[in-house]
Protein backbone atom coordinates (compact mmCIF):
# COMPACT_ATOMS: atom_id res chain seq x y z
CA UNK A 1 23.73 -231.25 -196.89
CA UNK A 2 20.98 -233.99 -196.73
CA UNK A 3 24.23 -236.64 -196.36
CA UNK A 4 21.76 -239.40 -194.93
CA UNK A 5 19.35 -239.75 -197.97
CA UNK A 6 21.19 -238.74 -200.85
CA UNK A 7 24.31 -240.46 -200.37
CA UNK A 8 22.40 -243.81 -201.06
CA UNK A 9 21.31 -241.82 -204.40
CA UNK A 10 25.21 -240.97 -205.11
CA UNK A 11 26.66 -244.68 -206.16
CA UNK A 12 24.34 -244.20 -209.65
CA UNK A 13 24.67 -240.17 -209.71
CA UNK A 14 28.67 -240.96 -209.47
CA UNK A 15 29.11 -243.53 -212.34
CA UNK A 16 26.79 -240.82 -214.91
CA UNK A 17 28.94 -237.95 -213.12
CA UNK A 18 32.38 -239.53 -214.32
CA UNK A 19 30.66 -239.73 -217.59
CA UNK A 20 29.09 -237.07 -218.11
CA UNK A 21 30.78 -233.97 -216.48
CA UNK A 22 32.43 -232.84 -219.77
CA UNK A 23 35.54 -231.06 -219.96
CA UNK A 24 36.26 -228.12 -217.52
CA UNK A 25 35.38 -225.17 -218.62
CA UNK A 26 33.71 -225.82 -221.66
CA UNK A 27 30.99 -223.13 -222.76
CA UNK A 28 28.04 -225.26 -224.51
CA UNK A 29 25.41 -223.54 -226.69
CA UNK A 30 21.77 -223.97 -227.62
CA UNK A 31 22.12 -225.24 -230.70
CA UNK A 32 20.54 -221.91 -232.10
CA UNK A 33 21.28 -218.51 -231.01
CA UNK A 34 17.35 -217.76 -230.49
CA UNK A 35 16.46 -215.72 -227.50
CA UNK A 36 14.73 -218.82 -225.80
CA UNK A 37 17.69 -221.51 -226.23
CA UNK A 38 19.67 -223.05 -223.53
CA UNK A 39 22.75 -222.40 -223.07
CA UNK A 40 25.21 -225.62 -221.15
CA UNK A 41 27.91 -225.71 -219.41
CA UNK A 42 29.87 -228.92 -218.35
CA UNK A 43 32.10 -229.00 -215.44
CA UNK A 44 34.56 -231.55 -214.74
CA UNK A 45 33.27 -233.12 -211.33
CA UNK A 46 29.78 -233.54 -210.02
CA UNK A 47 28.01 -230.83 -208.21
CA UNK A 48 25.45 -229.70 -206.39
CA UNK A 49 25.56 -226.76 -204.86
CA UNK A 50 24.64 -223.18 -206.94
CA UNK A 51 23.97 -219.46 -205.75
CA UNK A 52 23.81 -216.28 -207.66
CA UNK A 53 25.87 -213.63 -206.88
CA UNK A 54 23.51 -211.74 -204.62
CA UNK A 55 25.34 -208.62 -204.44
CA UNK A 56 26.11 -208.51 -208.02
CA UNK A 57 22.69 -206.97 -209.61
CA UNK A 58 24.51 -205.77 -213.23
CA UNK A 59 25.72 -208.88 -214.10
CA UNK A 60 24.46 -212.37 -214.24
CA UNK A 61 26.92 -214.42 -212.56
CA UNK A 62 26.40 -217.82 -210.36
CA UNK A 63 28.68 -219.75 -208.62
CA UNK A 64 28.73 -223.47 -208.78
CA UNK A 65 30.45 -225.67 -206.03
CA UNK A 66 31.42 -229.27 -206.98
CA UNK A 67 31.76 -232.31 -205.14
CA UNK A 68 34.89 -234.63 -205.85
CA UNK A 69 36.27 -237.33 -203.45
CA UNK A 70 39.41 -237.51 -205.04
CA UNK A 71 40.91 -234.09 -206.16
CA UNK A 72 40.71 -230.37 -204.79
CA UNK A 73 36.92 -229.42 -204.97
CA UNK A 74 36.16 -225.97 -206.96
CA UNK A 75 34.13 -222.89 -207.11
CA UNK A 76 33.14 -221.75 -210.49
CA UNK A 77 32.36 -218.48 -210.84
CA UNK A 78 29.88 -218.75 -213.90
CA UNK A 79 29.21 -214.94 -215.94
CA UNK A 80 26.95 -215.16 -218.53
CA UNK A 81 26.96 -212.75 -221.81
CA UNK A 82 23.36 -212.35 -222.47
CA UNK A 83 24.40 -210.45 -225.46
CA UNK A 84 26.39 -213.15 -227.50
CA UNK A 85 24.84 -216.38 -225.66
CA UNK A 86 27.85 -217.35 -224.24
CA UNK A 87 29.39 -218.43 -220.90
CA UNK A 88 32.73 -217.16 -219.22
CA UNK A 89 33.95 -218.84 -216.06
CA UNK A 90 36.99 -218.68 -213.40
CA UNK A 91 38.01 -221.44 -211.35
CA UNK A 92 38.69 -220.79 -207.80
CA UNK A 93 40.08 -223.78 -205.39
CA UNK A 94 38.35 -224.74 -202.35
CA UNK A 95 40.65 -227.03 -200.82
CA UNK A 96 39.03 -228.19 -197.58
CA UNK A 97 36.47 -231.02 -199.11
CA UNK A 98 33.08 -231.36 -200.82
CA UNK A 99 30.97 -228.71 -201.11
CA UNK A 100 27.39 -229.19 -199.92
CA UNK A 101 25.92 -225.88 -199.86
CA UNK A 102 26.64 -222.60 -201.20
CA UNK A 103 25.62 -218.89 -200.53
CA UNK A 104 26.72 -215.37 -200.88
CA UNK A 105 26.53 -212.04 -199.20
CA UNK A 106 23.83 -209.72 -199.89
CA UNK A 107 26.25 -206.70 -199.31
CA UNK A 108 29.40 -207.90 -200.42
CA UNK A 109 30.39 -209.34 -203.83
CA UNK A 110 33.31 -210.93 -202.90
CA UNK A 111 32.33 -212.75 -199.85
CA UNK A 112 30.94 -216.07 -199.90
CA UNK A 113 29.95 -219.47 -197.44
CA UNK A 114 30.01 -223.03 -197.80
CA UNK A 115 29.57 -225.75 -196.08
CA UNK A 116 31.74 -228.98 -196.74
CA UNK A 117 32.65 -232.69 -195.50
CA UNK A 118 35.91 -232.62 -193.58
CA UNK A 119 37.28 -235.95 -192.37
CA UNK A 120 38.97 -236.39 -188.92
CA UNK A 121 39.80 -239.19 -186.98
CA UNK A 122 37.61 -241.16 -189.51
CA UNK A 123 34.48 -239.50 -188.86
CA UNK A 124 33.21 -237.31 -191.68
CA UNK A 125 32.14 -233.43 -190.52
CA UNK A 126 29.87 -230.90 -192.25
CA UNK A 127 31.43 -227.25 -191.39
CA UNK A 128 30.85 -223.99 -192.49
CA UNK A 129 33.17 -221.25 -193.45
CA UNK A 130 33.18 -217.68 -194.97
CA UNK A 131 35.69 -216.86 -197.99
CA UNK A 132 36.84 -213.73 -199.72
CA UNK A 133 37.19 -214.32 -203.93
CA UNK A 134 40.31 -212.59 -205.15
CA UNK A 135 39.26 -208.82 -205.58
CA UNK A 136 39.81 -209.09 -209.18
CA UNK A 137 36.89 -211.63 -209.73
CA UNK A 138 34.90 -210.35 -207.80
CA UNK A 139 32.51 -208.33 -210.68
CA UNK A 140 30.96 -209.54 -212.96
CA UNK A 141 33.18 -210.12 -216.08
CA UNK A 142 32.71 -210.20 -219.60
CA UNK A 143 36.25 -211.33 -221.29
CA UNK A 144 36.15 -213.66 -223.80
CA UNK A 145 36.73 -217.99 -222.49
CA UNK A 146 40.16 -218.42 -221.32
CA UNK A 147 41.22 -221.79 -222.51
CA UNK A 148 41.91 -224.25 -219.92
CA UNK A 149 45.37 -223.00 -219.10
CA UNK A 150 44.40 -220.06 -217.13
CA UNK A 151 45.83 -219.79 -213.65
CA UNK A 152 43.20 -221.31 -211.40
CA UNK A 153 43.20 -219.31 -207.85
CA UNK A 154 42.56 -219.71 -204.52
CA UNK A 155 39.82 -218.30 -201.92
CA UNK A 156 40.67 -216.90 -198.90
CA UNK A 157 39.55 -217.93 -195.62
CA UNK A 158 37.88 -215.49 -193.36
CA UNK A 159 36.31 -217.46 -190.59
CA UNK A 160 34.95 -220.53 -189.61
CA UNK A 161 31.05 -220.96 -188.39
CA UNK A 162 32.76 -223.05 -185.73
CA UNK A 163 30.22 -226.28 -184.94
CA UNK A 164 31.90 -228.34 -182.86
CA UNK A 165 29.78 -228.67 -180.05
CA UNK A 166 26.38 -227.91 -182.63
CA UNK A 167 26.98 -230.97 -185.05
CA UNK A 168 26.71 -231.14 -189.06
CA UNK A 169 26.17 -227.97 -190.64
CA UNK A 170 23.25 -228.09 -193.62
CA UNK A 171 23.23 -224.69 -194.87
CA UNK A 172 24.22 -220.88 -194.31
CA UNK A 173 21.88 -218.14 -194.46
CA UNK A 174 22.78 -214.44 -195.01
CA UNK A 175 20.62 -211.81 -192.80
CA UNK A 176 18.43 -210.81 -197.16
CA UNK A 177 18.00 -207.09 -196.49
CA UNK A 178 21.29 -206.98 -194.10
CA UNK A 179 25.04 -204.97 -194.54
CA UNK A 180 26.62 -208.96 -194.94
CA UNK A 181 27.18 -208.86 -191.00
CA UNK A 182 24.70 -211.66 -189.88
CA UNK A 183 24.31 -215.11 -190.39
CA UNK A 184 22.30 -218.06 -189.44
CA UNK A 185 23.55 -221.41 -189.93
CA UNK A 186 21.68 -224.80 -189.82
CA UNK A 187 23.70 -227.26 -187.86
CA UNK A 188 21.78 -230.89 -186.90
CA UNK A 189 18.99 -229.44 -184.19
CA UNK A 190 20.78 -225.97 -183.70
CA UNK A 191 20.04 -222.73 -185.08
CA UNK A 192 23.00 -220.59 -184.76
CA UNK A 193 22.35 -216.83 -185.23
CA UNK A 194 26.27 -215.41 -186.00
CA UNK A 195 27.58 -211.55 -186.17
CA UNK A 196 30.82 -211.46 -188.46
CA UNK A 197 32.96 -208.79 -187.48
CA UNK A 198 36.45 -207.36 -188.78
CA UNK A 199 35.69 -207.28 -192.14
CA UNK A 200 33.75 -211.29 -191.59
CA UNK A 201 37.01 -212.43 -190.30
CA UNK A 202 35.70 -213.16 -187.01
CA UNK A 203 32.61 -214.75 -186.58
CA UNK A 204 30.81 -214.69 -182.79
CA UNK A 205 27.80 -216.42 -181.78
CA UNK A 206 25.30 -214.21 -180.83
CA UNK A 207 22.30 -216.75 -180.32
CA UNK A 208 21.10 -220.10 -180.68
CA UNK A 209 18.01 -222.66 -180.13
CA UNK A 210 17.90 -225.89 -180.26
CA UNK A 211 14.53 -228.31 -181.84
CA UNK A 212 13.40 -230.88 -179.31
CA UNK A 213 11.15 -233.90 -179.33
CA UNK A 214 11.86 -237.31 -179.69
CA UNK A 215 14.75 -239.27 -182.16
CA UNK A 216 17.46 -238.23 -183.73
CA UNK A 217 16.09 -234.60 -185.43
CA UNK A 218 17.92 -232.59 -188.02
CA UNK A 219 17.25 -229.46 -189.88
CA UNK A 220 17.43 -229.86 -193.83
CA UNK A 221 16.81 -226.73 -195.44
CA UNK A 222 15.76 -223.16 -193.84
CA UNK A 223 14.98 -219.75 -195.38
CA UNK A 224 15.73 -215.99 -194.02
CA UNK A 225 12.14 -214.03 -194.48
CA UNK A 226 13.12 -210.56 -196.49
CA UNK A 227 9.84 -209.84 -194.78
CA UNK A 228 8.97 -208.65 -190.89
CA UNK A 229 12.22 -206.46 -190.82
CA UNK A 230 13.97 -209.48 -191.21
CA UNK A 231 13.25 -211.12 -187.82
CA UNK A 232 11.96 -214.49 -189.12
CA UNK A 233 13.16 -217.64 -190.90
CA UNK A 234 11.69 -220.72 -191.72
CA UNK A 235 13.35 -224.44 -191.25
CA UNK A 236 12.52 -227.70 -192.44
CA UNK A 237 12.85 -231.32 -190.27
CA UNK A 238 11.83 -234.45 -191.49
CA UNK A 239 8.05 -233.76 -192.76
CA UNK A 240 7.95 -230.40 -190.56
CA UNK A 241 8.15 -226.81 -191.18
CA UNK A 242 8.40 -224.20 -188.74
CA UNK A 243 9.41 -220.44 -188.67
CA UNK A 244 11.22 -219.00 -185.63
CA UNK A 245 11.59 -215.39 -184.79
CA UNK A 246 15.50 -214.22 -184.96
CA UNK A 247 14.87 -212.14 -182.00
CA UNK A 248 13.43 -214.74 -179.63
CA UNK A 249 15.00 -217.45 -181.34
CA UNK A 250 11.64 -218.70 -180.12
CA UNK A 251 9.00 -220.79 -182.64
CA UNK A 252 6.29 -218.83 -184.19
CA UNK A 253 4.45 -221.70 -185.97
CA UNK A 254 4.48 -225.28 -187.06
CA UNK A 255 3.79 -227.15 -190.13
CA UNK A 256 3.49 -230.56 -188.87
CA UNK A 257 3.04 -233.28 -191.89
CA UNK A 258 3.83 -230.31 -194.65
CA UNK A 259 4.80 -233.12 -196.76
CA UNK A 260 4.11 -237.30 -196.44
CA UNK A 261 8.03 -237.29 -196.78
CA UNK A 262 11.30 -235.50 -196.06
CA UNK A 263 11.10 -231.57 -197.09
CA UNK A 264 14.09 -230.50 -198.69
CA UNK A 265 13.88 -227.29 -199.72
CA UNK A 266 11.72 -223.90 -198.83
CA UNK A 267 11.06 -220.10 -200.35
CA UNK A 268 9.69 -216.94 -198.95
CA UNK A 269 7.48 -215.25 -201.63
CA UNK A 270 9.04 -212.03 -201.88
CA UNK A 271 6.09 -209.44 -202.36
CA UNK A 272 3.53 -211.66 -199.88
CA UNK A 273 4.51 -211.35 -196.55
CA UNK A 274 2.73 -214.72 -194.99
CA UNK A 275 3.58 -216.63 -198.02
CA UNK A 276 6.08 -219.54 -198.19
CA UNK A 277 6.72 -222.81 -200.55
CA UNK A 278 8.14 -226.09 -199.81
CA UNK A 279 8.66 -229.09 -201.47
CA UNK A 280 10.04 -232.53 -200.51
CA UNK A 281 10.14 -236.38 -201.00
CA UNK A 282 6.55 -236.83 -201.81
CA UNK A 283 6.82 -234.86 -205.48
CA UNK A 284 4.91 -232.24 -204.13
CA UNK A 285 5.23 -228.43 -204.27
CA UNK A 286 3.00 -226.74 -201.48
CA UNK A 287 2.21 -222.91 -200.80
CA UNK A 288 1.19 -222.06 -197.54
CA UNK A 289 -0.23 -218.67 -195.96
CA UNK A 290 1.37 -218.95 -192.82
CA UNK A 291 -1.33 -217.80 -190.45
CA UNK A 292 -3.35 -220.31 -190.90
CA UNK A 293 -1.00 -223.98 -191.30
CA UNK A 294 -4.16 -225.95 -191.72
CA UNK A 295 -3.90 -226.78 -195.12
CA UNK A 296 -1.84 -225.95 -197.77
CA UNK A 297 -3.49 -223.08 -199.92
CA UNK A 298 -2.14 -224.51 -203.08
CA UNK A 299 -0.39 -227.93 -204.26
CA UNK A 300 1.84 -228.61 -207.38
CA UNK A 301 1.95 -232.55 -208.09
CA UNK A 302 4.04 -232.14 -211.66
CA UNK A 303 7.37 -233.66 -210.67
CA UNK A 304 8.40 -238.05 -210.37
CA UNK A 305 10.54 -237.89 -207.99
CA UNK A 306 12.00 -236.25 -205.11
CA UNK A 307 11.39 -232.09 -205.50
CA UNK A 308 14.86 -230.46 -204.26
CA UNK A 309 14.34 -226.83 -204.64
CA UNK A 310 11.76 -224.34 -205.09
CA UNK A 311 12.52 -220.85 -206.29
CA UNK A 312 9.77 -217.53 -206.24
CA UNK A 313 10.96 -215.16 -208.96
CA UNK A 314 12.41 -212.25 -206.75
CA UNK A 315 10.92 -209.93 -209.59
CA UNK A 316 7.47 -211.57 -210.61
CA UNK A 317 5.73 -213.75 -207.75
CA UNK A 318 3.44 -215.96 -209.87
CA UNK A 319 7.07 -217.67 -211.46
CA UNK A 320 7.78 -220.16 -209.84
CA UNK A 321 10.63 -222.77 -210.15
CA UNK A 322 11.13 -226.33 -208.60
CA UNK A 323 13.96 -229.00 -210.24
CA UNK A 324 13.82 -233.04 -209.33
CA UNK A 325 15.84 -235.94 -209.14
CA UNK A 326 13.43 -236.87 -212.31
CA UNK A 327 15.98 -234.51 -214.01
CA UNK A 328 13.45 -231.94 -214.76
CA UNK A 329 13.24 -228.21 -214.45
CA UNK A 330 9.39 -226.84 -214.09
CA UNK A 331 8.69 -223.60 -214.69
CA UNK A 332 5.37 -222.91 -213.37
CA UNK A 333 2.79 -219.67 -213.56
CA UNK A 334 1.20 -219.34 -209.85
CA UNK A 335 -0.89 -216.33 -210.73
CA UNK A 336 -3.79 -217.24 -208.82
CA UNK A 337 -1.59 -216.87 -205.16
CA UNK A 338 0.87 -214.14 -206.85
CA UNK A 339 0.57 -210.57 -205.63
CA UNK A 340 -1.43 -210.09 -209.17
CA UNK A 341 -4.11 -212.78 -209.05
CA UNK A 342 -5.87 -210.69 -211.45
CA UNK A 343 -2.78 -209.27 -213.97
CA UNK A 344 -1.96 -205.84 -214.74
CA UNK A 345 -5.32 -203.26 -214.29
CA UNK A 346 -6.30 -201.47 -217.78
CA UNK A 347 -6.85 -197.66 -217.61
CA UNK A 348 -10.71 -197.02 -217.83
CA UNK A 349 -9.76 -194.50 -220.33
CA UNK A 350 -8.93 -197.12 -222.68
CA UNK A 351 -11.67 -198.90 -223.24
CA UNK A 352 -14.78 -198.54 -225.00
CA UNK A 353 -18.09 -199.52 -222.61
CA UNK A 354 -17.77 -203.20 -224.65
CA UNK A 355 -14.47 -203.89 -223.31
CA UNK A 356 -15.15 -202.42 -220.35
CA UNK A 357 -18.11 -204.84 -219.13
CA UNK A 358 -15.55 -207.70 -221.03
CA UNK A 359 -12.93 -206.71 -218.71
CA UNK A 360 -15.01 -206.69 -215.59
CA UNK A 361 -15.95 -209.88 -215.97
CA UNK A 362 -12.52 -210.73 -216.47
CA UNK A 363 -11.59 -209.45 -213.28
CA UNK A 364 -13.70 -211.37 -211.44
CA UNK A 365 -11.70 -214.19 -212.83
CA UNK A 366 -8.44 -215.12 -211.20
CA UNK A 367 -6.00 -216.11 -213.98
CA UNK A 368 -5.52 -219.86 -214.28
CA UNK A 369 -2.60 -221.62 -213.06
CA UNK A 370 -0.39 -223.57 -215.26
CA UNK A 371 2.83 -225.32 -216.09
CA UNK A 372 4.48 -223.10 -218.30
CA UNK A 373 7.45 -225.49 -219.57
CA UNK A 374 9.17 -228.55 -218.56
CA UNK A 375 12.96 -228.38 -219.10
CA UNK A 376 14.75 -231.33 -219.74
CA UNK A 377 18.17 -230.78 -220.86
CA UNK A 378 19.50 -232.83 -217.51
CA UNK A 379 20.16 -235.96 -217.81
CA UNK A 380 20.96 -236.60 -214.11
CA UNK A 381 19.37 -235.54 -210.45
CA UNK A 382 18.47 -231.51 -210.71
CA UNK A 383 19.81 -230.95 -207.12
CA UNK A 384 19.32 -226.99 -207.62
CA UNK A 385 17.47 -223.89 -209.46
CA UNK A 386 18.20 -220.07 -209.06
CA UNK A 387 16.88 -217.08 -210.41
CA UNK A 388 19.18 -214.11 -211.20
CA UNK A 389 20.25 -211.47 -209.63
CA UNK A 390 20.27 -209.21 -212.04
CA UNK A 391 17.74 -210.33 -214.71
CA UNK A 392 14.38 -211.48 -213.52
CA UNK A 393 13.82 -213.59 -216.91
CA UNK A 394 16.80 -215.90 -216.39
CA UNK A 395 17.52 -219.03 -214.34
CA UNK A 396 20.33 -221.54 -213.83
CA UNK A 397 19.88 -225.06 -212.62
CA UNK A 398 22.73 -227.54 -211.64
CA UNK A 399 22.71 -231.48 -212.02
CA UNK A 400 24.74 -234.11 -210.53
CA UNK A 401 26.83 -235.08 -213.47
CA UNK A 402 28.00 -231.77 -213.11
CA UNK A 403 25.77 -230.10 -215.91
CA UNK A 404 24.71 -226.57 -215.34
CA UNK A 405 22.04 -225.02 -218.36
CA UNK A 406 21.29 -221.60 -218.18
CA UNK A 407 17.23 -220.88 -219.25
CA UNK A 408 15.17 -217.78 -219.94
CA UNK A 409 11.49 -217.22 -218.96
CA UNK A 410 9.83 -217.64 -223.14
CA UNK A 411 9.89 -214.79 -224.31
CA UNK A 412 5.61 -214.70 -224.97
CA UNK A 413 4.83 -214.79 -221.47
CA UNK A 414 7.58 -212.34 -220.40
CA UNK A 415 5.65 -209.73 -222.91
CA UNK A 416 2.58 -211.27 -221.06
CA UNK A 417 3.61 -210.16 -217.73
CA UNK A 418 4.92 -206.87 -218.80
CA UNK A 419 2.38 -205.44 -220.69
């Protein structure tokens, strides 16, 4: 994914990976066993592609791919034991090249795509392919940290998204609301809308478009709406965002100029229908109400560098998460565009006339906007951020060097938001 740019980017990222990847498999703490330390994990090559386990909504689990030139890349399946602060992991091969992109089936918590470099005749490929985890990993786990002897397994091909004819693949989406059965996959210009059938080991193509204009145009990033019955997705090109309709495979609008540079990375707000992020090269974080691509209706300028992913909170709208090549994690409170501008209502029954006219006035209000904490346990390019599945308070973000730290929303504004 993103080869062009971000290869220049990957001659300094690869002498601090080397470095700093620290030994596989070794669960770092916080230094305190507070409810609002970090918790680190070091893998041994760089990475930077991470998912949560969408299916998996009891335990939190991610899955980190890395990217090695030199030895058999890896998926590690990453649980975390909120209860004792500490990681577990499993190690499964992926033996067909670098892993650029990572994502998992909403239905199924075993199945899994990537998309990887594959060299032939000299020239370096991006494909896509859908994998089965051995069944026995496929739950969450919560067994104490092998040591580093433990028998590291392999995943099992299903199908390739075969893009021979469509170019580079940059990422794989999974159909949010869906039984695991539909796809869309990113490849140069193309859109390619896939069915998997026979328990995802066949994959057909059911429909594609293609983006025209002038120059050599590639997609970077795209989204799957869990909104409109699932019909819609948004893309990024170059400074451009546009959503398409799945049906049509036609364009519904255009964001032309979202950002002054590349966009690399965009996010549906899950309880706002017409409601997306992006962020890009220019350090900026935009929200835009997508019937009316005018102007942005809000812009975040806290990052120093590139912005590589933005993340809504799937539980609480107005949390918002972006991480940078300024090796920073931002955790941001967007109440003022959130599904809540105005926080929780009070029951008029509770208050006395005093508090009532005080909380009138406070409704008026809208809530101010704010950074809510800067995380800087990276030391290298944050190349990705997730969210949970299965706890809305806790995030994972992934550096180059191969450094993955595992946050939690602080705890005062999580006992804001609830009550």
């Amino acid at each position: 994914m993103h080869q062009s740019t971000s290869r220049k980017r990957q001659a300094t990222d690869s002498a601090k990976g080397q470095k700093a990847g620290g030994q596989q498999g070794v669960p770092y703490r916080g230094a305190t066993m507070e409810d609002d330390a970090p918790v680190i994990y070091g893998l041994e090559f760089q990475a930077r592609a991470l998912t949560p386990q969408t299916a998996e909504t009891d335990a939190i689990r991610f899955l980190v791919g890395t990217q090695s030139l030199r030895y058999d890349n890896q998926i590690h399946i990453i649980d975390f034991d909120d209860e004792n602060n500490i990681i577990n992991k499993n190690v499964l091969l992926h033996q067909v090249g670098e892993i650029w992109h990572i994502s998992t089936s909403p239905a199924d918590k075993g199945v899994l795509a990537t998309c990887y470099n594959k060299t032939s005749d000299s020239k370096v490929m991006t494909c896509a392919a859908v994998w089965r985890m051995p069944k026995e990993l496929e739950s969450g786990s919560h067994e104490s940290p092998d040591d580093s002897s433990s028998n590291t397994q392999t995943l099992e091909l299903l199908c390739h998204l075969d893009n021979t004819a469509h170019g580079n693949m940059a990422c794989v989406m999974w159909e949010p609301m869906g039984d695991g059965k539909k796809v869309i996959s990113l490849a140069d210009n193309n859109i390619l809308l896939w069915d998997l059938q026979e328990s995802s080991a066949k994959a057909v193509l059911s429909s594609s478009a293609a983006l025209e204009g002038k120059g050599q145009l590639k997609f970077t990033s795209g989204r799957w709406s869990p909104h409109h019955n699932c019909t819609q997705i948004a893309t990024a090109n170059d400074t451009t965002v546009r959503g398409w309709d799945t049906r049509s495979m036609r364009q519904i609008y255009c964001i032309e100029n979202a950002h002054g540079q590349l966009v690399r990375d965009l996010d549906f707000n899950p309880n706002k229908q017409y409601y997306l992020a992006s962020c890009g090269d220019d350090c900026k974080v935009k929200f835009w109400d997508t019937r009316n691509v005018t102007e942005p209706v809000k812009t975040l300028e806290e990052h120093s560098h590139w912005v590589w992913n933005v993340r809504y909170n799937h539980s609480h709208d107005q949390l918002i998460l972006t991480g940078s090549s300024d090796s920073r994690v931002i955790l941001s409170n967007m109440v003022s565009i959130s599904s809540e501008p105005f926080g929780h209502m009070v029951d008029d029954d509770e208050l006395s006339d005093q508090e009532d006219q005080h909380q009138e006035e406070k409704i008026k209000e809208p809530l101010q906007d704010s950074v809510i904490a800067t995380y800087e346990e990276h030391e290298d390019s944050v190349y990705a951020v997730e969210w949970s599945s299965a706890d809305p308070w806790l995030f994972a973000s992934l550096s180059y060097d191969g450094r993955l730290v595992i946050n939690r929303v602080p705890r005062a504004l999580k006992y804001h938001i609830l009550l």
